[in-house]
PDB file of N, CA and C in Angstrom:
ATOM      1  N   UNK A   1      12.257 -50.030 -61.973  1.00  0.00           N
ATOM      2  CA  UNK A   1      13.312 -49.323 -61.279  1.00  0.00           C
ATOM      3  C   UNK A   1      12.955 -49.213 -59.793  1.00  0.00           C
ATOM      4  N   UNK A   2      12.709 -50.233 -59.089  1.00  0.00           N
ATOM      5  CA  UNK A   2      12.077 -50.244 -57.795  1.00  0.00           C
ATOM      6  C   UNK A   2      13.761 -50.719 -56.919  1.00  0.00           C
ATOM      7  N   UNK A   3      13.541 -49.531 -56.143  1.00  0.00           N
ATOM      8  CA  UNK A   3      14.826 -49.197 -55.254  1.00  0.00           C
ATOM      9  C   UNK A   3      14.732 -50.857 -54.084  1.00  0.00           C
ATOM     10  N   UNK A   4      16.010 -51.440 -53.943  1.00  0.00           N
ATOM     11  CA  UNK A   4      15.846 -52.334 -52.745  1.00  0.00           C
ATOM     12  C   UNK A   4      16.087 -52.213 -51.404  1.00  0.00           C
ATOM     13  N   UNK A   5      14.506 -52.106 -50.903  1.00  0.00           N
ATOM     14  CA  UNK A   5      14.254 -51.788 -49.490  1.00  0.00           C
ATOM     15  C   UNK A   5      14.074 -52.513 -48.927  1.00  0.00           C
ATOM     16  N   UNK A   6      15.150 -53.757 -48.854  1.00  0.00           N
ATOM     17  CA  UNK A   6      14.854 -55.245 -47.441  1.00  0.00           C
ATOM     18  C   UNK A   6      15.719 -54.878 -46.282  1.00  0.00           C
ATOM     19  N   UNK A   7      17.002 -53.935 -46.511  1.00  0.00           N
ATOM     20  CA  UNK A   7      17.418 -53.343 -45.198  1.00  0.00           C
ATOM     21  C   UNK A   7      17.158 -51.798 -45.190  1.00  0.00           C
ATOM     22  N   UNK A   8      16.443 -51.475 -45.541  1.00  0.00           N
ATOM     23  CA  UNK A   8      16.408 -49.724 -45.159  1.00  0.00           C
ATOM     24  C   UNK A   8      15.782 -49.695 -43.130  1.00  0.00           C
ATOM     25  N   UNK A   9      15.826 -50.874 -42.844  1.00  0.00           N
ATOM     26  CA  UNK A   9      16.566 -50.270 -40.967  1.00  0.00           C
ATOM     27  C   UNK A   9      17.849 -50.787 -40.907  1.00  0.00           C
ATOM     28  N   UNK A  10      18.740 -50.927 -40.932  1.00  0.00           N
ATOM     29  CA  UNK A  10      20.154 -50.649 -40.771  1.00  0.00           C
ATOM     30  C   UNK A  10      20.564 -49.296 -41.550  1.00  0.00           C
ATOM     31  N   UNK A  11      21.142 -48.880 -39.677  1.00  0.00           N
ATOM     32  CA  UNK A  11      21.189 -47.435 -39.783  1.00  0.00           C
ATOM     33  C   UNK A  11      22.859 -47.812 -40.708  1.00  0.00           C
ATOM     34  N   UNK A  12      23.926 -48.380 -40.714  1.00  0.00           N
ATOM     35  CA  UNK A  12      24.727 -48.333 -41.407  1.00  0.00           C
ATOM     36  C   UNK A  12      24.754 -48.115 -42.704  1.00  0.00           C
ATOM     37  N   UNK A  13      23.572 -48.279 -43.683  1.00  0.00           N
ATOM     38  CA  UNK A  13      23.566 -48.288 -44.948  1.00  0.00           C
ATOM     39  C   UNK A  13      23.333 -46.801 -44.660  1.00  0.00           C
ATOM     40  N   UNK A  14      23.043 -45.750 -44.149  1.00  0.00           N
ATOM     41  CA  UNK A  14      22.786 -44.486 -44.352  1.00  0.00           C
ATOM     42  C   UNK A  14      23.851 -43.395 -43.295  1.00  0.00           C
ATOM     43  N   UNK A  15      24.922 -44.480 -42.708  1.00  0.00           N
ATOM     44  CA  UNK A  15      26.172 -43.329 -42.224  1.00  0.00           C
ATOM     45  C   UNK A  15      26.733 -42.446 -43.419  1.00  0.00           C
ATOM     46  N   UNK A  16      26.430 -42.583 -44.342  1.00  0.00           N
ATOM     47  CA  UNK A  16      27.294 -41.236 -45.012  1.00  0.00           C
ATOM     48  C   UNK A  16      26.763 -40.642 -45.424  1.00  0.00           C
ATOM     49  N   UNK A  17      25.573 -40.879 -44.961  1.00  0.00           N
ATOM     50  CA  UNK A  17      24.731 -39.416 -44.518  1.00  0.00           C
ATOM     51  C   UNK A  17      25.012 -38.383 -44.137  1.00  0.00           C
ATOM     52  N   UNK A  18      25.717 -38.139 -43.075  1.00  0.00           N
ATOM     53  CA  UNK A  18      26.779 -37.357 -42.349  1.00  0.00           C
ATOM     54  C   UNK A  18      27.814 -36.624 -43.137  1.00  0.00           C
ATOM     55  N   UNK A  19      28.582 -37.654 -44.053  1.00  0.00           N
ATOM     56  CA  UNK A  19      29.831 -37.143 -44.920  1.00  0.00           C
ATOM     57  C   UNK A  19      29.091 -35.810 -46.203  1.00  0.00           C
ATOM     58  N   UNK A  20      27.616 -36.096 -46.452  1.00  0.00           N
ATOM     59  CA  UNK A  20      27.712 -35.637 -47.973  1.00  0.00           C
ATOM     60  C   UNK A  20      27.367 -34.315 -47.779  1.00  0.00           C
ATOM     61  N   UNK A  21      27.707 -33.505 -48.700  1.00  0.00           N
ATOM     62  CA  UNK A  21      27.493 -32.014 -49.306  1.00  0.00           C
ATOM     63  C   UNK A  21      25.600 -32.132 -49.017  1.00  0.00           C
ATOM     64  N   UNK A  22      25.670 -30.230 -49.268  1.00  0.00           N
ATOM     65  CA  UNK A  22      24.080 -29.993 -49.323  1.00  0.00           C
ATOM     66  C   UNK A  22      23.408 -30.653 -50.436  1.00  0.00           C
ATOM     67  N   UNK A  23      24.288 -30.894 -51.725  1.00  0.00           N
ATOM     68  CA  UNK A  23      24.236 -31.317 -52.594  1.00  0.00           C
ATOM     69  C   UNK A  23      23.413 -32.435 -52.760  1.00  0.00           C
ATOM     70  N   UNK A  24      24.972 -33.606 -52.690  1.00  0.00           N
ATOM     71  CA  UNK A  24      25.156 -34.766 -52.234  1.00  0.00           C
ATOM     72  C   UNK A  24      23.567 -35.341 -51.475  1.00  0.00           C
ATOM     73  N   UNK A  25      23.059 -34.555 -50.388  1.00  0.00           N
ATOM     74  CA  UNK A  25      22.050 -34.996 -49.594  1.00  0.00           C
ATOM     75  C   UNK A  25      20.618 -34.322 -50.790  1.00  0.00           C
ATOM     76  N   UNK A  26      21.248 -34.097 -51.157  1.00  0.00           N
ATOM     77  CA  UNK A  26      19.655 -33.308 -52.082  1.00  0.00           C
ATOM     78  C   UNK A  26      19.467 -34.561 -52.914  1.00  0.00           C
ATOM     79  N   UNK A  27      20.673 -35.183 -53.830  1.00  0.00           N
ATOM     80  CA  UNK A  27      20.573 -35.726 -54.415  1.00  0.00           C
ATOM     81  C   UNK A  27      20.003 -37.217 -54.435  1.00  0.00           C
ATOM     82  N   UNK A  28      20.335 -37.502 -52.824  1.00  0.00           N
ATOM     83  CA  UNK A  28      20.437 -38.682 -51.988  1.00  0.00           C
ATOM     84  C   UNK A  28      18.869 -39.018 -52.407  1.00  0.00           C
ATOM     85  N   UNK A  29      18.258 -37.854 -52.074  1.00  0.00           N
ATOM     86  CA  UNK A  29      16.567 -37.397 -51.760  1.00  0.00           C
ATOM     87  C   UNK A  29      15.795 -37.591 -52.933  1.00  0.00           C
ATOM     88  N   UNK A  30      16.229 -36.935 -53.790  1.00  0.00           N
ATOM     89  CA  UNK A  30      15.767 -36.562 -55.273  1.00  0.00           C
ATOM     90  C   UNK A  30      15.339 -37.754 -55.849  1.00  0.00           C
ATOM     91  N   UNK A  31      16.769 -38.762 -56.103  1.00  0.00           N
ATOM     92  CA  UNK A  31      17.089 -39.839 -56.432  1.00  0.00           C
ATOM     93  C   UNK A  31      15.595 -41.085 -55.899  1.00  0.00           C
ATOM     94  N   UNK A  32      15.367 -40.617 -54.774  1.00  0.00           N
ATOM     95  CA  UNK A  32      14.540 -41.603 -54.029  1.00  0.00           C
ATOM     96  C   UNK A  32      13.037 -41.433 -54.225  1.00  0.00           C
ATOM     97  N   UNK A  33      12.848 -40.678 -54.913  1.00  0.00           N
ATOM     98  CA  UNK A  33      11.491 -39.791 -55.338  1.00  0.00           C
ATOM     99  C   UNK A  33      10.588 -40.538 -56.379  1.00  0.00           C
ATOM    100  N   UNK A  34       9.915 -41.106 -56.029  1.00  0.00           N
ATOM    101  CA  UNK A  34       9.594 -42.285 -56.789  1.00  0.00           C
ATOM    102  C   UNK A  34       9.080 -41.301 -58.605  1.00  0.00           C
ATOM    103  N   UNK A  35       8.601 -40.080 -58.737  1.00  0.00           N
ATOM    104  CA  UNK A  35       8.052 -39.455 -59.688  1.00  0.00           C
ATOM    105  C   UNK A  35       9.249 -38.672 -60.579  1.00  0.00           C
ATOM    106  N   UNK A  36      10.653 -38.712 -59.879  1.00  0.00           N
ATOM    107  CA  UNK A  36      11.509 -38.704 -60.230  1.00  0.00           C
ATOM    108  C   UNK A  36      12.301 -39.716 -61.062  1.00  0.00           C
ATOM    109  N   UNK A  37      11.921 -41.071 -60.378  1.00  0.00           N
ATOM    110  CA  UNK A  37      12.468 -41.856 -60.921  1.00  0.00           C
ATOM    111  C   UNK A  37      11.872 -42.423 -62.394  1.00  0.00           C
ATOM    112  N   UNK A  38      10.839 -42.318 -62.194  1.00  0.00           N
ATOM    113  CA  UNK A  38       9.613 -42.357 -63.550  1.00  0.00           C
ATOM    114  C   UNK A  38       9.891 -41.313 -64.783  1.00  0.00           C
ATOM    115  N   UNK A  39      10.563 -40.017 -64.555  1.00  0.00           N
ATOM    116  CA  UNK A  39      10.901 -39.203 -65.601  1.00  0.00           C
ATOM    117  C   UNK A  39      12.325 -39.852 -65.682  1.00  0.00           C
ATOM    118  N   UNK A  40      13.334 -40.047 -65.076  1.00  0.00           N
ATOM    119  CA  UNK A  40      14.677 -40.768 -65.253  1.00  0.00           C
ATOM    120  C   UNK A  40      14.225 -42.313 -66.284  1.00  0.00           C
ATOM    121  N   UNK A  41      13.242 -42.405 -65.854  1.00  0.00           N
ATOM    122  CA  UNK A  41      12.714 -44.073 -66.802  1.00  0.00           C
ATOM    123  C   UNK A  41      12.622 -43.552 -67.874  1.00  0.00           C
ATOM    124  N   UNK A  42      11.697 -42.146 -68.310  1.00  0.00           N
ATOM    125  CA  UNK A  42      11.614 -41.864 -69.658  1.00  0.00           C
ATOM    126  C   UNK A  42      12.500 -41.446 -70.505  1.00  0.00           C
ATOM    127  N   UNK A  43      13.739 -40.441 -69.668  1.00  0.00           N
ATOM    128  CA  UNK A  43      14.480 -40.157 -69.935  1.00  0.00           C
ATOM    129  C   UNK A  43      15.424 -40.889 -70.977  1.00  0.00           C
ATOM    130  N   UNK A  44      15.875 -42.621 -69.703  1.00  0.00           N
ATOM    131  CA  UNK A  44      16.397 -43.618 -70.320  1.00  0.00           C
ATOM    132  C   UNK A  44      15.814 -44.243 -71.684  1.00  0.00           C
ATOM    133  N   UNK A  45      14.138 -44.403 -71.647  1.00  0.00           N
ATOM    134  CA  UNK A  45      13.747 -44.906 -72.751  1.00  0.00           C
ATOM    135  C   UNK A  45      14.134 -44.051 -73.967  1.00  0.00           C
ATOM    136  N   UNK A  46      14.006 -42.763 -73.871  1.00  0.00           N
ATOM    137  CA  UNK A  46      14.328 -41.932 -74.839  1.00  0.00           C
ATOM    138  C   UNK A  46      15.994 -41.765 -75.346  1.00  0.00           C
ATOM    139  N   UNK A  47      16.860 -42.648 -74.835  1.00  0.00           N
ATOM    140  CA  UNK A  47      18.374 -42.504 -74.649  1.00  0.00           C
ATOM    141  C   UNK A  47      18.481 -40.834 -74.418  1.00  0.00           C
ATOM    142  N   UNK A  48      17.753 -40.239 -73.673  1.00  0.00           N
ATOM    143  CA  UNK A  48      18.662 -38.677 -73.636  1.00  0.00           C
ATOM    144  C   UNK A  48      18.894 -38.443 -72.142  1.00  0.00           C
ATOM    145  N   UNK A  49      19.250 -39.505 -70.984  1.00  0.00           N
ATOM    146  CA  UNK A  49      19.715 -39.251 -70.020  1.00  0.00           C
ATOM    147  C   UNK A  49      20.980 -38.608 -70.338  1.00  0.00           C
ATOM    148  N   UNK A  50      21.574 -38.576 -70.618  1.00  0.00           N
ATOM    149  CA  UNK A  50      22.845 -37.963 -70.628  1.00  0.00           C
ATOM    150  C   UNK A  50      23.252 -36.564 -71.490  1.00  0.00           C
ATOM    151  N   UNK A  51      21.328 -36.613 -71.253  1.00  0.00           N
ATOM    152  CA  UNK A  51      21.496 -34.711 -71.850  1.00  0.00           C
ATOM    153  C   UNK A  51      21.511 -33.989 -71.032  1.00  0.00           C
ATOM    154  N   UNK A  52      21.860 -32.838 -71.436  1.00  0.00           N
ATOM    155  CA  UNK A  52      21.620 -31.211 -69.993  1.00  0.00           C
ATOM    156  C   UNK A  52      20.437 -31.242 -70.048  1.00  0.00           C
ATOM    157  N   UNK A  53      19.625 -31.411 -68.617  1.00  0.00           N
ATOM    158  CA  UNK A  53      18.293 -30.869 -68.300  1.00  0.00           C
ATOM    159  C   UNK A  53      17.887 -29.065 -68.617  1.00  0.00           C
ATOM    160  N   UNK A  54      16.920 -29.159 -69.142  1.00  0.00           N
ATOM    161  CA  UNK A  54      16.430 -27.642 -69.312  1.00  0.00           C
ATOM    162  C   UNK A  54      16.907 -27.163 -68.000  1.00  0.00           C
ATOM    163  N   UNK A  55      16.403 -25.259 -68.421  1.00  0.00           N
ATOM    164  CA  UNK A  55      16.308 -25.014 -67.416  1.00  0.00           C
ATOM    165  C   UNK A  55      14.975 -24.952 -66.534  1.00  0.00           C
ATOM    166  N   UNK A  56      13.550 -24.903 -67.271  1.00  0.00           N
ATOM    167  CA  UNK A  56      12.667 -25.732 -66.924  1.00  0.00           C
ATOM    168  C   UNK A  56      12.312 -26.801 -66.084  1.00  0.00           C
ATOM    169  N   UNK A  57      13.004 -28.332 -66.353  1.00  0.00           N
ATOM    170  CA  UNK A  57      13.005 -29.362 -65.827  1.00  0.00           C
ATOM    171  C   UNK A  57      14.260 -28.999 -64.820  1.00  0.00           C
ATOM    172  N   UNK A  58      15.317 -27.991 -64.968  1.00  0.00           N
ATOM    173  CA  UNK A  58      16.305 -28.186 -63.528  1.00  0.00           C
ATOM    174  C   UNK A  58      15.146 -27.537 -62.257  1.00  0.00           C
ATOM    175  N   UNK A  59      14.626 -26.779 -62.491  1.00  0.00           N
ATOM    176  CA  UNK A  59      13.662 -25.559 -61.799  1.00  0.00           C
ATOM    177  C   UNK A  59      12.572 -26.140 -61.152  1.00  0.00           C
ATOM    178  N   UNK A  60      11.887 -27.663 -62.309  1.00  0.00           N
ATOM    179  CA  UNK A  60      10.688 -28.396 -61.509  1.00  0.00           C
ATOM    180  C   UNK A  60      11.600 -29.362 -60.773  1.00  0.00           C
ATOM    181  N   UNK A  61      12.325 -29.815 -60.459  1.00  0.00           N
ATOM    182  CA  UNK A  61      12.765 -31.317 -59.546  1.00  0.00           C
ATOM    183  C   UNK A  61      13.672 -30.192 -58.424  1.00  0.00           C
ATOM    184  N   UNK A  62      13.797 -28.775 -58.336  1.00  0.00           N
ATOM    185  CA  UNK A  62      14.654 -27.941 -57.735  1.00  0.00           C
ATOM    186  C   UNK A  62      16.023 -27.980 -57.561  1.00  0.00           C
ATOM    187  N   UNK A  63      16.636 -28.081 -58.875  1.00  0.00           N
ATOM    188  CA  UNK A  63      17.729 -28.034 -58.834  1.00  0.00           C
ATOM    189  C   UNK A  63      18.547 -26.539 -59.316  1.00  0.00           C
ATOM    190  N   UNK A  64      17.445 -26.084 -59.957  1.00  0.00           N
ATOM    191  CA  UNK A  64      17.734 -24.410 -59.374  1.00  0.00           C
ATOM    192  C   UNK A  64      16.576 -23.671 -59.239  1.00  0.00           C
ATOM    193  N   UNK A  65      16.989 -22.613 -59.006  1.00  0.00           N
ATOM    194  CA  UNK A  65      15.981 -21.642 -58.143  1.00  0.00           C
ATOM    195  C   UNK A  65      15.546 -20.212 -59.089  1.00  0.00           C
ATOM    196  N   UNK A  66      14.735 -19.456 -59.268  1.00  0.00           N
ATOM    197  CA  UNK A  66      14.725 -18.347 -60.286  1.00  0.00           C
ATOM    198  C   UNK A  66      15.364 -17.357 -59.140  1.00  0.00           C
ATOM    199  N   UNK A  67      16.040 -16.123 -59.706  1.00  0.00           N
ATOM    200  CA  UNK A  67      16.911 -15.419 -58.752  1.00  0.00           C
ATOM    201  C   UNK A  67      18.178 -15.859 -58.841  1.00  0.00           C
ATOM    202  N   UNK A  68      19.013 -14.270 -58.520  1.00  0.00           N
ATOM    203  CA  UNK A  68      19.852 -15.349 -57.606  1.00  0.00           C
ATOM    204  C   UNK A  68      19.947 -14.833 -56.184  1.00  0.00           C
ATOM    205  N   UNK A  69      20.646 -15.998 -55.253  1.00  0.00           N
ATOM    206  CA  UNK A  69      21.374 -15.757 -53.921  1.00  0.00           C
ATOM    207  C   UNK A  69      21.451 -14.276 -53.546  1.00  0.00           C
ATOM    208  N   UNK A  70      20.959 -14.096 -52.297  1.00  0.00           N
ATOM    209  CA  UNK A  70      21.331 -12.807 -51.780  1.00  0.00           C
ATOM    210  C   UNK A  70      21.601 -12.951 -50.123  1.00  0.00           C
ATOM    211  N   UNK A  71      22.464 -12.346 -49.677  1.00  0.00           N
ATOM    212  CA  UNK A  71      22.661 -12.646 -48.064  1.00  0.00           C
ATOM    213  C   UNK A  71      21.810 -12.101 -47.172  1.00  0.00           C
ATOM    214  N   UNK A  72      21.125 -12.836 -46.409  1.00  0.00           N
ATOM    215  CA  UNK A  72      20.484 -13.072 -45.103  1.00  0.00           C
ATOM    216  C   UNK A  72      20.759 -12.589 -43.726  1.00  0.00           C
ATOM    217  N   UNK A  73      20.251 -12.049 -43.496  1.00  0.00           N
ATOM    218  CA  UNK A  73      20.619 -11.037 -41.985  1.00  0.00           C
ATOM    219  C   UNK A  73      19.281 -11.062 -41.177  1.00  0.00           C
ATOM    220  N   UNK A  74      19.308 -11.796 -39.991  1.00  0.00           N
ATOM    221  CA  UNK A  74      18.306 -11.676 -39.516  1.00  0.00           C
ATOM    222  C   UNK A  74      18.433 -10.676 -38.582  1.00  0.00           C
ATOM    223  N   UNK A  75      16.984 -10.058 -38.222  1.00  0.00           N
ATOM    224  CA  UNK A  75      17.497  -8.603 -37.262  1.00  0.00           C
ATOM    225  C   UNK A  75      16.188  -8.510 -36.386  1.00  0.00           C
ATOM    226  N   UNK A  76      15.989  -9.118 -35.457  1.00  0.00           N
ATOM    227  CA  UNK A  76      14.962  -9.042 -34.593  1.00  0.00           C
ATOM    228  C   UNK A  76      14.865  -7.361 -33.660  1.00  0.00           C
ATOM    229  N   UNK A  77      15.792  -6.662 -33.672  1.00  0.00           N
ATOM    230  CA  UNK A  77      15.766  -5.364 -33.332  1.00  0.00           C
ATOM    231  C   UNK A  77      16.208  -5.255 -31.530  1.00  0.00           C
ATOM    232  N   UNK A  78      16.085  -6.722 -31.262  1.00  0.00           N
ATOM    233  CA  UNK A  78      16.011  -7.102 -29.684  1.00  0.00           C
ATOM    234  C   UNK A  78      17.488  -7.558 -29.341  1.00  0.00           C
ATOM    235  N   UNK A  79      18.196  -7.396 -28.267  1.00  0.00           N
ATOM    236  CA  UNK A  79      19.454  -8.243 -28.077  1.00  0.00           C
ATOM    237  C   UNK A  79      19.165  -9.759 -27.980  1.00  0.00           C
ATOM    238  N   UNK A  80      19.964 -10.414 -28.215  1.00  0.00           N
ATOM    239  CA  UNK A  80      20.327 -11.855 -28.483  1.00  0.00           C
ATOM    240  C   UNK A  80      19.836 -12.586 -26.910  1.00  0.00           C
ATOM    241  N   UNK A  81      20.696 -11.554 -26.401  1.00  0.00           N
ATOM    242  CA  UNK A  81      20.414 -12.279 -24.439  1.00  0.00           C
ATOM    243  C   UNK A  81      19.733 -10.886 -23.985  1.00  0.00           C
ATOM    244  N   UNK A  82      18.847 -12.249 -23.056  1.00  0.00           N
ATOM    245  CA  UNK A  82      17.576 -11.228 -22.278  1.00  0.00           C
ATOM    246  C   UNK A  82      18.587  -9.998 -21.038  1.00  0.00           C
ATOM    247  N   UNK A  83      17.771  -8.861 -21.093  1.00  0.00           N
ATOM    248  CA  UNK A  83      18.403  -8.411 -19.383  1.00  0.00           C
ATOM    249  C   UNK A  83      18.528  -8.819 -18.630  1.00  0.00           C
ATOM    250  N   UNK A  84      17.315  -9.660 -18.342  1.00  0.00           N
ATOM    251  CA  UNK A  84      17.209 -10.412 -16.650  1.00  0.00           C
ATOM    252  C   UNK A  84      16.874 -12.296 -16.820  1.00  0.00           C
ATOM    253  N   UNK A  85      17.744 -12.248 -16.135  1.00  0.00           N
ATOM    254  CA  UNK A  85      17.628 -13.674 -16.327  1.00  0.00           C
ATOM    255  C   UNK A  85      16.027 -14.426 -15.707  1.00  0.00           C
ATOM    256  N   UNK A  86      15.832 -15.688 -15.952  1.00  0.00           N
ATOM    257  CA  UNK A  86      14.258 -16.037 -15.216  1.00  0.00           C
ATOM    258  C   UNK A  86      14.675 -16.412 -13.944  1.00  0.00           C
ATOM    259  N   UNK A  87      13.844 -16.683 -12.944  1.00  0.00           N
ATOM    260  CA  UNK A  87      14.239 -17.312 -11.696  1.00  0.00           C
ATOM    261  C   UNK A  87      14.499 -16.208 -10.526  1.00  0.00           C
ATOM    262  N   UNK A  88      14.053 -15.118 -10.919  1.00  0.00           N
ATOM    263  CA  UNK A  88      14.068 -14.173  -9.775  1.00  0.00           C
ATOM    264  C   UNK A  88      15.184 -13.672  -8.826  1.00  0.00           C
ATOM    265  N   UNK A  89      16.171 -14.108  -9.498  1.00  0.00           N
ATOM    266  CA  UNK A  89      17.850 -13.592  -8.671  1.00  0.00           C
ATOM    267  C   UNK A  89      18.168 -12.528  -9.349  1.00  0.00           C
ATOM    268  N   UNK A  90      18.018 -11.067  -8.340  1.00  0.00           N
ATOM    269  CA  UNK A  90      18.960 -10.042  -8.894  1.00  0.00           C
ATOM    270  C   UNK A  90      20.283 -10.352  -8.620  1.00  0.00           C
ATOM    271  N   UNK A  91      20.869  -9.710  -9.288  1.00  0.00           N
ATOM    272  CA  UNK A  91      22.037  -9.604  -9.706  1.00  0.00           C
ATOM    273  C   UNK A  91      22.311  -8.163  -9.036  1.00  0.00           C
TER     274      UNK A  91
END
């Protein structure tokens, strides 16, 4: 299962790069993982690709996360923009 890399420099084979989901690009990645592709080999030998991955095996290749989601607020305590600008011009 050796991926064909005689043009991986043409940047064209990788413009939709751009188009894909967080997903999509995870998957792009995953897919390319050579130790990934070796459990997908066993998978196939075993005909159970086309089973639901544990939640185990979703958790080791990170396709989910333990938890869930919680929102993010960063709060440095400081304003965003300085008082004084650099360069020594009062204002």
């Amino acid at each position: 299962m050796r991926p064909d890399t005689s043009h991986w420099r043409d940047g064209r084979r990788y413009e939709f790069f751009d188009t894909l989901s967080v997903e999509g690009l995870a998957w792009e990645c995953l897919r390319r993982f050579e130790r990934y592709q070796e459990h997908y080999g066993e998978l196939v030998a075993m005909k159970a690709e086309d089973h639901p991955y544990s939640t185990d095996a979703q958790r080791h290749w990170g396709l989910r996360f333990p938890g869930s989601s919680e929102p993010f607020r960063a709060s440095s305590g400081r304003p965003m923009v300085a008082a004084r600008q650099s360069g020594g011009l009062a204002r």
